[in-house]
C-alpha atoms as a PDB file:
ATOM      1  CA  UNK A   1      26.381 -25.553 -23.110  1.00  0.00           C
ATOM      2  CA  UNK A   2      26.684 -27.364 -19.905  1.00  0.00           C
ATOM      3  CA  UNK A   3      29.534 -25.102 -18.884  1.00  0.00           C
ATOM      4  CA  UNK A   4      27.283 -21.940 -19.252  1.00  0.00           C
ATOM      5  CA  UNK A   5      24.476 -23.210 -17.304  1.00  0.00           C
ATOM      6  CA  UNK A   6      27.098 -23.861 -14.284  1.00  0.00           C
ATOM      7  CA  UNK A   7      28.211 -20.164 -14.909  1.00  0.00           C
ATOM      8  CA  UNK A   8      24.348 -19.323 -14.912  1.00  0.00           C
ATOM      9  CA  UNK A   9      23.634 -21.440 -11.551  1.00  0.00           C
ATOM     10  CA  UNK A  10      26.687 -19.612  -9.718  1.00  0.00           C
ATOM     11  CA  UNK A  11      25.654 -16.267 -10.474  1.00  0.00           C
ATOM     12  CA  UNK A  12      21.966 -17.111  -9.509  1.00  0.00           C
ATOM     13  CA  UNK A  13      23.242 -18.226  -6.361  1.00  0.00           C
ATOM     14  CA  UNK A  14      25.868 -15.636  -5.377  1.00  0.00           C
ATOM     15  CA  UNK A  15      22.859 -13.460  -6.319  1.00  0.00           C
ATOM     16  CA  UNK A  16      20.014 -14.996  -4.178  1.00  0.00           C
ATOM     17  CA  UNK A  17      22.906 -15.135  -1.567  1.00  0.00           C
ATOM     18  CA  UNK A  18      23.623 -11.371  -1.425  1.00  0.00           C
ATOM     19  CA  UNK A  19      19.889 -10.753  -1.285  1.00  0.00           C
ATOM     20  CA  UNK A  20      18.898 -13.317   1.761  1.00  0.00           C
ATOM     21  CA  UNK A  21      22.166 -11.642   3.279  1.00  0.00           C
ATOM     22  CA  UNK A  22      21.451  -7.855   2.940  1.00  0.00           C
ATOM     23  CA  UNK A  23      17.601  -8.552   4.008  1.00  0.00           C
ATOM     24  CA  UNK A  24      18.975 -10.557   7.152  1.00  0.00           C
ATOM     25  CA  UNK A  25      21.738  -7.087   7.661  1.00  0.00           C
ATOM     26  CA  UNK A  26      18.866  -4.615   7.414  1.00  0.00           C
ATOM     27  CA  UNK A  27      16.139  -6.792   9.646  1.00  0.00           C
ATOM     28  CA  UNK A  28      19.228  -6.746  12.108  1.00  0.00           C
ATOM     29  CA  UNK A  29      19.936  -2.874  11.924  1.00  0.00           C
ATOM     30  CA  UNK A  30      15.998  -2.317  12.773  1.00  0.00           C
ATOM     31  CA  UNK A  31      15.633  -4.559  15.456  1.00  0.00           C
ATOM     32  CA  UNK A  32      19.310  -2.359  16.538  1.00  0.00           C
ATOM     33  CA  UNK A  33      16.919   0.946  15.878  1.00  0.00           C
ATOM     34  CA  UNK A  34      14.333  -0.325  18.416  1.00  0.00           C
ATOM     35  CA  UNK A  35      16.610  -1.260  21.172  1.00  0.00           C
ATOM     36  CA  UNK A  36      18.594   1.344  21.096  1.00  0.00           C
ATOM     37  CA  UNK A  37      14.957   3.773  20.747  1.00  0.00           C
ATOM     38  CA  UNK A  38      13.063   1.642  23.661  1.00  0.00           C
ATOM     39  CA  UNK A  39      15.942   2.005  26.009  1.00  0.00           C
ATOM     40  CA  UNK A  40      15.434   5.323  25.997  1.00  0.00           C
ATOM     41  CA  UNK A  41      11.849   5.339  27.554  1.00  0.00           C
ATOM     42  CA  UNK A  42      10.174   6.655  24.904  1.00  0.00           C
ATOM     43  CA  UNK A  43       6.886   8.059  24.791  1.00  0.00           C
ATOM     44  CA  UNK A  44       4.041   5.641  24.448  1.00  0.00           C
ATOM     45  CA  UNK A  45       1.518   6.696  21.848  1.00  0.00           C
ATOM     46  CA  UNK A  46      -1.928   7.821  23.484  1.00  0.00           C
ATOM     47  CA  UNK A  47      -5.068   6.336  22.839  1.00  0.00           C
ATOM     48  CA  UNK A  48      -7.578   8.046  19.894  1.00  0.00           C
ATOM     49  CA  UNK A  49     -10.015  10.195  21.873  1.00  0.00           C
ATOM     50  CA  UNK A  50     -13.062  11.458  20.983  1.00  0.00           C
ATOM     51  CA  UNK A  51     -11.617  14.238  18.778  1.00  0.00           C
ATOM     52  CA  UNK A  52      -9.386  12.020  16.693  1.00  0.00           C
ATOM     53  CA  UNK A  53     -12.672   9.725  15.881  1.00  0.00           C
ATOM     54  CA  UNK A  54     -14.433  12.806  14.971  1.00  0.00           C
ATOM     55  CA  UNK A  55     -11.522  14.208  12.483  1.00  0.00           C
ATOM     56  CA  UNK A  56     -11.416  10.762  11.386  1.00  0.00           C
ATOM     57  CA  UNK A  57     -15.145  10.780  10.702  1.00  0.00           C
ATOM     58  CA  UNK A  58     -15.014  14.734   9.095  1.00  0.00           C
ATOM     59  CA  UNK A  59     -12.453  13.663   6.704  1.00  0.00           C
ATOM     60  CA  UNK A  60     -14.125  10.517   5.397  1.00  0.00           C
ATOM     61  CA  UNK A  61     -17.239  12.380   4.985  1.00  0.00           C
ATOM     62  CA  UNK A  62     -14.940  15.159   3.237  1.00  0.00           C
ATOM     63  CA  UNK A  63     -13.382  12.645   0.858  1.00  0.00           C
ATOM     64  CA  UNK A  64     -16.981  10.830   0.051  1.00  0.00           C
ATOM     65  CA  UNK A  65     -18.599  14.083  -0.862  1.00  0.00           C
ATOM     66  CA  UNK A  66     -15.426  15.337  -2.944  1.00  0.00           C
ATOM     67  CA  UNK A  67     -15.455  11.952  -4.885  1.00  0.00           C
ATOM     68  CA  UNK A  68     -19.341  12.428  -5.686  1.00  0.00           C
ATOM     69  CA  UNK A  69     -18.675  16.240  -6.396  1.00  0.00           C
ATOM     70  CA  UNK A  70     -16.329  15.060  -9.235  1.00  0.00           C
ATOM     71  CA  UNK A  71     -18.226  11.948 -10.682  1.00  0.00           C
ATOM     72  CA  UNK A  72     -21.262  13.041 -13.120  1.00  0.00           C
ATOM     73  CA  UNK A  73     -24.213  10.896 -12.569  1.00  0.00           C
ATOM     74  CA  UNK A  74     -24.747   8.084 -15.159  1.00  0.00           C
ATOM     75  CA  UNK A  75     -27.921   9.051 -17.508  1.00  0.00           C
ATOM     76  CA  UNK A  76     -29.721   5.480 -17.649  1.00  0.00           C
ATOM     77  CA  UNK A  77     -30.489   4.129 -20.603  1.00  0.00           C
ATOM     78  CA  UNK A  78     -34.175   4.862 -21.594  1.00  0.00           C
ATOM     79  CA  UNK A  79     -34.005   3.239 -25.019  1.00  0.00           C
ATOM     80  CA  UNK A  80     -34.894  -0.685 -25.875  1.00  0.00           C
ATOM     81  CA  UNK A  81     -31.646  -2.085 -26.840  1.00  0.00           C
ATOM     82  CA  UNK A  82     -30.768  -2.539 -30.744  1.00  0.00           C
ATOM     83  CA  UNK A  83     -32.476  -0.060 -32.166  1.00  0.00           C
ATOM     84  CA  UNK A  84     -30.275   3.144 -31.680  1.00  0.00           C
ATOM     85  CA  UNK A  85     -33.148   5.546 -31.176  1.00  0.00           C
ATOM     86  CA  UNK A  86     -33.502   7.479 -27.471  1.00  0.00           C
ATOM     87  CA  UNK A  87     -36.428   8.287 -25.864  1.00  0.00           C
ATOM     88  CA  UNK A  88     -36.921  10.720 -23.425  1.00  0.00           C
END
């Protein structure tokens, strides 16, 4: 019993090991990526003008109106409760 437990610590460990050391590989190849981009004097990215607000605004407007377009108003309930019988 005690034996398998040790077996089931070291493979938890060699496991949590080869995860801490791949995430520290790959946070060490991007920060590589964005040297090796910024020293080439990229572009910076422009500020939103007036005509990226007013997409911005056409499409949210857009995606409200589609959502109401496709959700059927709720009928309200005109009956008392408990007695089953509607009333219009």
């Amino acid at each position: 019993m005690v034996e398998s437990l040790r077996a089931a610590g070291l493979i938890s460990a060699i496991g949590i090991g080869l995860i801490f050391g791949l995430i520290l590989l790959l946070w060490g190849l991007m920060a590589l990526v964005v040297r090796v981009t910024a020293a080439r004097g990229g572009e910076q990215p422009e500020e939103p003008g007036d005509a990226t607000r007013a997409r911005a605004a056409a499409a949210a407007v857009g995606a409200y109106l589609a959502s109401e377009r496709r959700s059927p108003p709720q009928e309200p309930q005109t009956s008392p409760p408990g007695n089953g019988v509607r009333h219009q």
